[in-house]
Protein backbone atom coordinates (compact mmCIF):
# COMPACT_ATOMS: atom_id res chain seq x y z
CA UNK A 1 0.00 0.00 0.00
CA UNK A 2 4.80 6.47 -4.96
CA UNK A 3 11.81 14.86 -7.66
CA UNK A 4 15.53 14.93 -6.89
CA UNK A 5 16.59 17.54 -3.95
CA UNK A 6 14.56 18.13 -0.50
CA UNK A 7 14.73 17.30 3.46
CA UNK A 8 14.22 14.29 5.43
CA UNK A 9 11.77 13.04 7.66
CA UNK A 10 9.03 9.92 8.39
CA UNK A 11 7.40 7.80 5.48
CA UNK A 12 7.38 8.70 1.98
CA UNK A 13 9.73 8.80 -1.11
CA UNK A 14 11.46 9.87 -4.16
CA UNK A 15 13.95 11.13 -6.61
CA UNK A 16 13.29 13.29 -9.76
CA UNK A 17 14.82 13.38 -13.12
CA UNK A 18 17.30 10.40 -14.34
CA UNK A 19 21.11 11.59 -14.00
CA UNK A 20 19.83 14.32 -11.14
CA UNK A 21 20.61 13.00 -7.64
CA UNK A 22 18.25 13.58 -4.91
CA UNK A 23 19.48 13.29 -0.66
CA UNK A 24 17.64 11.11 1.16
CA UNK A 25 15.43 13.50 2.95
CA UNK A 26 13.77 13.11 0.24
CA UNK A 27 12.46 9.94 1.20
CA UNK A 28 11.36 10.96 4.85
CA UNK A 29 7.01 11.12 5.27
CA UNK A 30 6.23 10.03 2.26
CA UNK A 31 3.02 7.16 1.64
CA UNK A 32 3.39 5.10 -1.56
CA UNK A 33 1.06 2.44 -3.38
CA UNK A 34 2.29 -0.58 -5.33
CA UNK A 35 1.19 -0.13 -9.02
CA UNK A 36 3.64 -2.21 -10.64
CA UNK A 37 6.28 -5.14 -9.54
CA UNK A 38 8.66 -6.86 -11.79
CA UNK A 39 6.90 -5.42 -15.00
CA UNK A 40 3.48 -6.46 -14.02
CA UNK A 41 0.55 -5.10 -13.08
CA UNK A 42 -0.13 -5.28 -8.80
CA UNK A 43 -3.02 -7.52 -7.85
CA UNK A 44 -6.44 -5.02 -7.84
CA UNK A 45 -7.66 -4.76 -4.37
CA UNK A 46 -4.87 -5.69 -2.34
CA UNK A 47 -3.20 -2.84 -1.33
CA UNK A 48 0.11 -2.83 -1.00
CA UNK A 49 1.40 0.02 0.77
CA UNK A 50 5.12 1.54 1.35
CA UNK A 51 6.35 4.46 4.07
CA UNK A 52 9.20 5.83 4.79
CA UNK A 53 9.48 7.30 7.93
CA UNK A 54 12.46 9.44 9.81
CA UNK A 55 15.85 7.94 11.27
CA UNK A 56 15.65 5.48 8.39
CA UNK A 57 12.56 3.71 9.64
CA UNK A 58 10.13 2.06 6.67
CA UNK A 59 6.70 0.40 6.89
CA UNK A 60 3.45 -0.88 5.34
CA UNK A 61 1.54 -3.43 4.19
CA UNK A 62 2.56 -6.60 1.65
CA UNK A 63 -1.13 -7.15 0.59
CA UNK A 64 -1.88 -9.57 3.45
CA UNK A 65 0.98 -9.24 6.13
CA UNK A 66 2.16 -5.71 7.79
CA UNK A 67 5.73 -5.01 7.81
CA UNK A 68 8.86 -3.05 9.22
CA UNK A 69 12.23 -2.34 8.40
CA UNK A 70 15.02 -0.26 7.49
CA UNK A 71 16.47 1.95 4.74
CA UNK A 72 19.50 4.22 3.72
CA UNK A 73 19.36 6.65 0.82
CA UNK A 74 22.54 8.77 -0.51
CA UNK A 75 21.54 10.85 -3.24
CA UNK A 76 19.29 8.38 -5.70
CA UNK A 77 21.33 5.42 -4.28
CA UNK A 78 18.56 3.52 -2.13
CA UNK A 79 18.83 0.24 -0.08
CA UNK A 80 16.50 -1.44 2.14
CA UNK A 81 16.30 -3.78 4.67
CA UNK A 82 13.37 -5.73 5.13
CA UNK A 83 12.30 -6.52 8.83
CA UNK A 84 9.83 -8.25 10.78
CA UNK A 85 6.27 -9.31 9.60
CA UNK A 86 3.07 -10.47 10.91
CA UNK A 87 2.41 -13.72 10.39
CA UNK A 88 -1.27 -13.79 8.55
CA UNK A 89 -2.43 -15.84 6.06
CA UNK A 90 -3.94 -14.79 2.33
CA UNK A 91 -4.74 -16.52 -0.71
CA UNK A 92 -1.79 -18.09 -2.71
CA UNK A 93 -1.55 -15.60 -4.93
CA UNK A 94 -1.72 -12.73 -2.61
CA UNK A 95 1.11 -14.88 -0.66
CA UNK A 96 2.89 -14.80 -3.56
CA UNK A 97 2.88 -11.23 -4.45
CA UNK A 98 3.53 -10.60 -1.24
CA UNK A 99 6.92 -12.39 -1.39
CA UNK A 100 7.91 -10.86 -5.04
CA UNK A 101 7.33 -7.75 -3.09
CA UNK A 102 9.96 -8.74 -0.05
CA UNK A 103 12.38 -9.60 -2.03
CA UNK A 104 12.09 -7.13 -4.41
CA UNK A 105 12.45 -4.26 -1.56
CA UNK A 106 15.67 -5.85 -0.86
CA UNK A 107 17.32 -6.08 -4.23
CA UNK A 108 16.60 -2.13 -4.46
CA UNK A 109 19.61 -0.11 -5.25
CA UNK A 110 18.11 3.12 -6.81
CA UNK A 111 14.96 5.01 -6.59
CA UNK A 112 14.00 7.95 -8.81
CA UNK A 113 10.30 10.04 -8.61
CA UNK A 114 9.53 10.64 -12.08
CA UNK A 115 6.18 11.58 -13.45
CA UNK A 116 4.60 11.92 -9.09
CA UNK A 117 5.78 7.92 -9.61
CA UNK A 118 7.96 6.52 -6.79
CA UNK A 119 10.60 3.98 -8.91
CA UNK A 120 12.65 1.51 -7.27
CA UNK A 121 14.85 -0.29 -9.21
CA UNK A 122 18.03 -3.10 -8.73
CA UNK A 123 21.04 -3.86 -10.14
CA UNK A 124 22.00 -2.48 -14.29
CA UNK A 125 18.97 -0.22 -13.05
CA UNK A 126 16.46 -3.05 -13.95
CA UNK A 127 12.76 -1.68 -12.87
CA UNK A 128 11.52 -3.58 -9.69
CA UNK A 129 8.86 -1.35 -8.11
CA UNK A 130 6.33 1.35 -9.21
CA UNK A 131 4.57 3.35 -6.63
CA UNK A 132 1.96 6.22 -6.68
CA UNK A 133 0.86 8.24 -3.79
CA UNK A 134 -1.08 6.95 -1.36
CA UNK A 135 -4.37 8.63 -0.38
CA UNK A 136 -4.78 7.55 2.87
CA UNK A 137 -8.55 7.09 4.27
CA UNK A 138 -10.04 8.84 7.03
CA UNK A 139 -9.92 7.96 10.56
CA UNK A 140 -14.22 8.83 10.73
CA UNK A 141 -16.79 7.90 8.60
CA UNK A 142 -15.00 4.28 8.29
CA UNK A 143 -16.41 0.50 10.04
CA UNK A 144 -12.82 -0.39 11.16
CA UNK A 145 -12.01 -4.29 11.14
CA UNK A 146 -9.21 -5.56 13.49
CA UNK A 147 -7.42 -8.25 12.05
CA UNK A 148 -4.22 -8.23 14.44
CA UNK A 149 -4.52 -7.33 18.30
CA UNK A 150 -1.24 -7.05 20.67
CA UNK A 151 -1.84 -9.62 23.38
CA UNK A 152 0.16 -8.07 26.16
CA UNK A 153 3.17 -10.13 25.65
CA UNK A 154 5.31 -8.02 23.25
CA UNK A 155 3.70 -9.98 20.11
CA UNK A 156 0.71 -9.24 17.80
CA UNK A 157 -1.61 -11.74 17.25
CA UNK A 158 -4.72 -12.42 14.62
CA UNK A 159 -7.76 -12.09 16.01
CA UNK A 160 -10.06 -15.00 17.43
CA UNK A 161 -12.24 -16.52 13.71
CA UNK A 162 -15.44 -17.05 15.85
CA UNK A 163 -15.01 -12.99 17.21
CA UNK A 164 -15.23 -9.64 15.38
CA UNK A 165 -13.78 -6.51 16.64
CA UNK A 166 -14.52 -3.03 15.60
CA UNK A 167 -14.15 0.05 15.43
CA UNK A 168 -16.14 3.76 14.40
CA UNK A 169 -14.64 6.92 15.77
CA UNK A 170 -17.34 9.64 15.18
CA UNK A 171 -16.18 13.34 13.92
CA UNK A 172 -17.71 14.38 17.94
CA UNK A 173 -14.82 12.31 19.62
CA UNK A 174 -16.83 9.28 20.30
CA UNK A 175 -15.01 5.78 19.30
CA UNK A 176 -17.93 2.85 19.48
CA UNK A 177 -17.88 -1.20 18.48
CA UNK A 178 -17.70 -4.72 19.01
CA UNK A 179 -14.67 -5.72 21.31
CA UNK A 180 -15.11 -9.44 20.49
CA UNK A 181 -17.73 -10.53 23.02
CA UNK A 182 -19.25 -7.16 23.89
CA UNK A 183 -20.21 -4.04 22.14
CA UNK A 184 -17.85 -0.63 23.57
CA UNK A 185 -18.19 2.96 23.32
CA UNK A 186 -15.95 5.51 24.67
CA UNK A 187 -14.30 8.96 23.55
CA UNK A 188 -10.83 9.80 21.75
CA UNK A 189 -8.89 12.70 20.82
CA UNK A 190 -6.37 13.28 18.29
CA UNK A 191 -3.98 16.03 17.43
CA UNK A 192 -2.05 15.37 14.36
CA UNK A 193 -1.07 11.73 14.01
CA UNK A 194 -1.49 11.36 18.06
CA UNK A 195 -4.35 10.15 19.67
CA UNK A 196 -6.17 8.97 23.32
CA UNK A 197 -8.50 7.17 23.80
CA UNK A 198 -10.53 7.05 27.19
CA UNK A 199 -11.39 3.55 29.32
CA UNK A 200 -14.56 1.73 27.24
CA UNK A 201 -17.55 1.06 29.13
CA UNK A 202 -18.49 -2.00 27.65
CA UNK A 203 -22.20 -4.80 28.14
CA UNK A 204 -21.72 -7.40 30.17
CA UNK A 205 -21.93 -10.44 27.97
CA UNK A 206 -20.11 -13.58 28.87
CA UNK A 207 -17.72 -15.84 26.54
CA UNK A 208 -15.69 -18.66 26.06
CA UNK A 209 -12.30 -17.63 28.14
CA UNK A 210 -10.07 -17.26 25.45
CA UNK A 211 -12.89 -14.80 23.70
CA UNK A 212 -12.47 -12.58 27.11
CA UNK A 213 -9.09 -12.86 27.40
CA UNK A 214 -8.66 -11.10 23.98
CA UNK A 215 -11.80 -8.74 24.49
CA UNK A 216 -9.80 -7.75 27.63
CA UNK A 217 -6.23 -7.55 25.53
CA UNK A 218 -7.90 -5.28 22.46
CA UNK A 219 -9.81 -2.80 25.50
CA UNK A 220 -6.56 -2.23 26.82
CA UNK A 221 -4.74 -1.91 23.75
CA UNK A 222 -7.12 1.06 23.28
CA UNK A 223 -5.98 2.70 26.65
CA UNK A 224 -2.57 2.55 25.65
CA UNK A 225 -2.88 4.14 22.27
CA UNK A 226 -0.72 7.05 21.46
CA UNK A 227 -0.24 7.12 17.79
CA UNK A 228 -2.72 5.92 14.52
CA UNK A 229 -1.38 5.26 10.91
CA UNK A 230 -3.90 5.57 8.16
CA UNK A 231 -3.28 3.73 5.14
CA UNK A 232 -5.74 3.56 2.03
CA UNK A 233 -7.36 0.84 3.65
CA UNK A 234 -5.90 0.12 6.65
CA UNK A 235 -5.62 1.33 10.66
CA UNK A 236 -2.98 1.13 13.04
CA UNK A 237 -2.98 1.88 16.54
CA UNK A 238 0.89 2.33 18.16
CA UNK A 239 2.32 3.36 21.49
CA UNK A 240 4.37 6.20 21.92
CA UNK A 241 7.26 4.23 21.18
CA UNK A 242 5.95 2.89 17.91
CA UNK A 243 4.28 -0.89 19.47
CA UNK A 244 1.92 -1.92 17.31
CA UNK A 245 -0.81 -2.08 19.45
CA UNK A 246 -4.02 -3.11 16.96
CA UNK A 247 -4.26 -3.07 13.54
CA UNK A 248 -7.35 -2.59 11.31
CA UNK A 249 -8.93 -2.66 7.76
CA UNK A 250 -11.64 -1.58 6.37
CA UNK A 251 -15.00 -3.36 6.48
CA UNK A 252 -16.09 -1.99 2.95
């Protein structure tokens, strides 16, 4: 889930004209979306989404799994390090876009922004990557889907397949949905790309165990918000220092 000569700074990219050399702050807060790898086409409605962020931090989404990882630019030269992954599971050929897309991040070596196009190419210059801009959705308006949920334990885990979690954050502050077991509403604030969220009053359903365990994980994942990430389609919730915390898509 994209011109040669700027600054630096969180998630997006580029380079301008071929034979012009751009420093990497040109790379920093910039949002890109997969149009093209190896010289095809990119799956329709998958989303594949790339970010470049500041101190060489990178992100997004590989069409089913989210990612992290790491990058250095020095004028159009460009490499990057793949990091960890979540560990979902998509149709085969989403799975194998997905890991044409990995391994394509990693055999970068230039990058060039010609035409508003992010390009990422390899070795002899050989095209890998095309990006455009990514339009990112907005935070209200949208029936949020959580598809990962951080249990507590430093890791991220898929949510239940007999639950559904939610979310809808209101323009008036107030964030309502289903929690798994239960249906939630409390308030939230944001201020740029940070956010609170208040404690959830919640019904008082009961649940297998393992349902309330992870109703009780995702309410205080909430709490513990400090950041959100829009993507075209996607949702993340982080701590302050970057944890993912839940992530989302949309339900349309």
């Amino acid at each position: 889930m994209r011109k040669a000569l700027l600054l630096m700074g969180l998630l997006f990219g580029a380079a301008l004209v071929a034979g012009c050399s751009a420093p990497a702050s040109t790379l920093v807060d910039t949002n890109w979306k997969l149009i093209m790898l190896n010289g095809k086409k990119a799956l329709p409605e998958v989303g594949v989404t790339l970010s470049f962020g500041q101190a060489g931090k990178l992100g997004g989404n590989a069409g089913c799994n989210s990612f992290s990882g790491a990058y250095k630019a020095n004028g159009n030269q460009l490499t990057i390090e793949p990091g960890a992954m979540t560990m979902m599971a998509c149709m085969a050929e989403v799975m194998q876009q997905e890991s044409d897309f990995i391994a394509a991040l990693a055999a970068t070596r230039t990058y060039e922004i010609k035409d508003g196009r992010l390009i990422l190419a390899g070795e002899a210059g050989k095209e890998l990557v095309v990006f455009v801009p990514l339009q990112p959705a907005a935070l209200a308006g949208v029936e949020w889907q959580a598809v990962m949920v951080n249990n507590g334990k430093e890791a991220v885990t898929s949510v239940l397949a007999s639950t559904e979690i939610t979310a809808q954050f209101s323009e008036d502050g107030r964030l309502t949905g289903k929690s798994g077991c239960n249906t939630y509403n409390t308030t939230y604030k944001t201020d740029g790309s940070a956010i609170s969220i208040q404690p959830a009053a919640t019904t008082r359903m009961a649940c297998p165990p393992e349902v309330m365990e992870q109703e009780a994980q995702y309410l205080s994942a909430l709490q513990s918000a400090s950041k959100f990430k829009l993507g075209e389609k996607t949702l993340e919730l982080r701590t302050a220092e970057g944890a993912l915390l839940v992530s989302y898509k949309s339900a349309k």
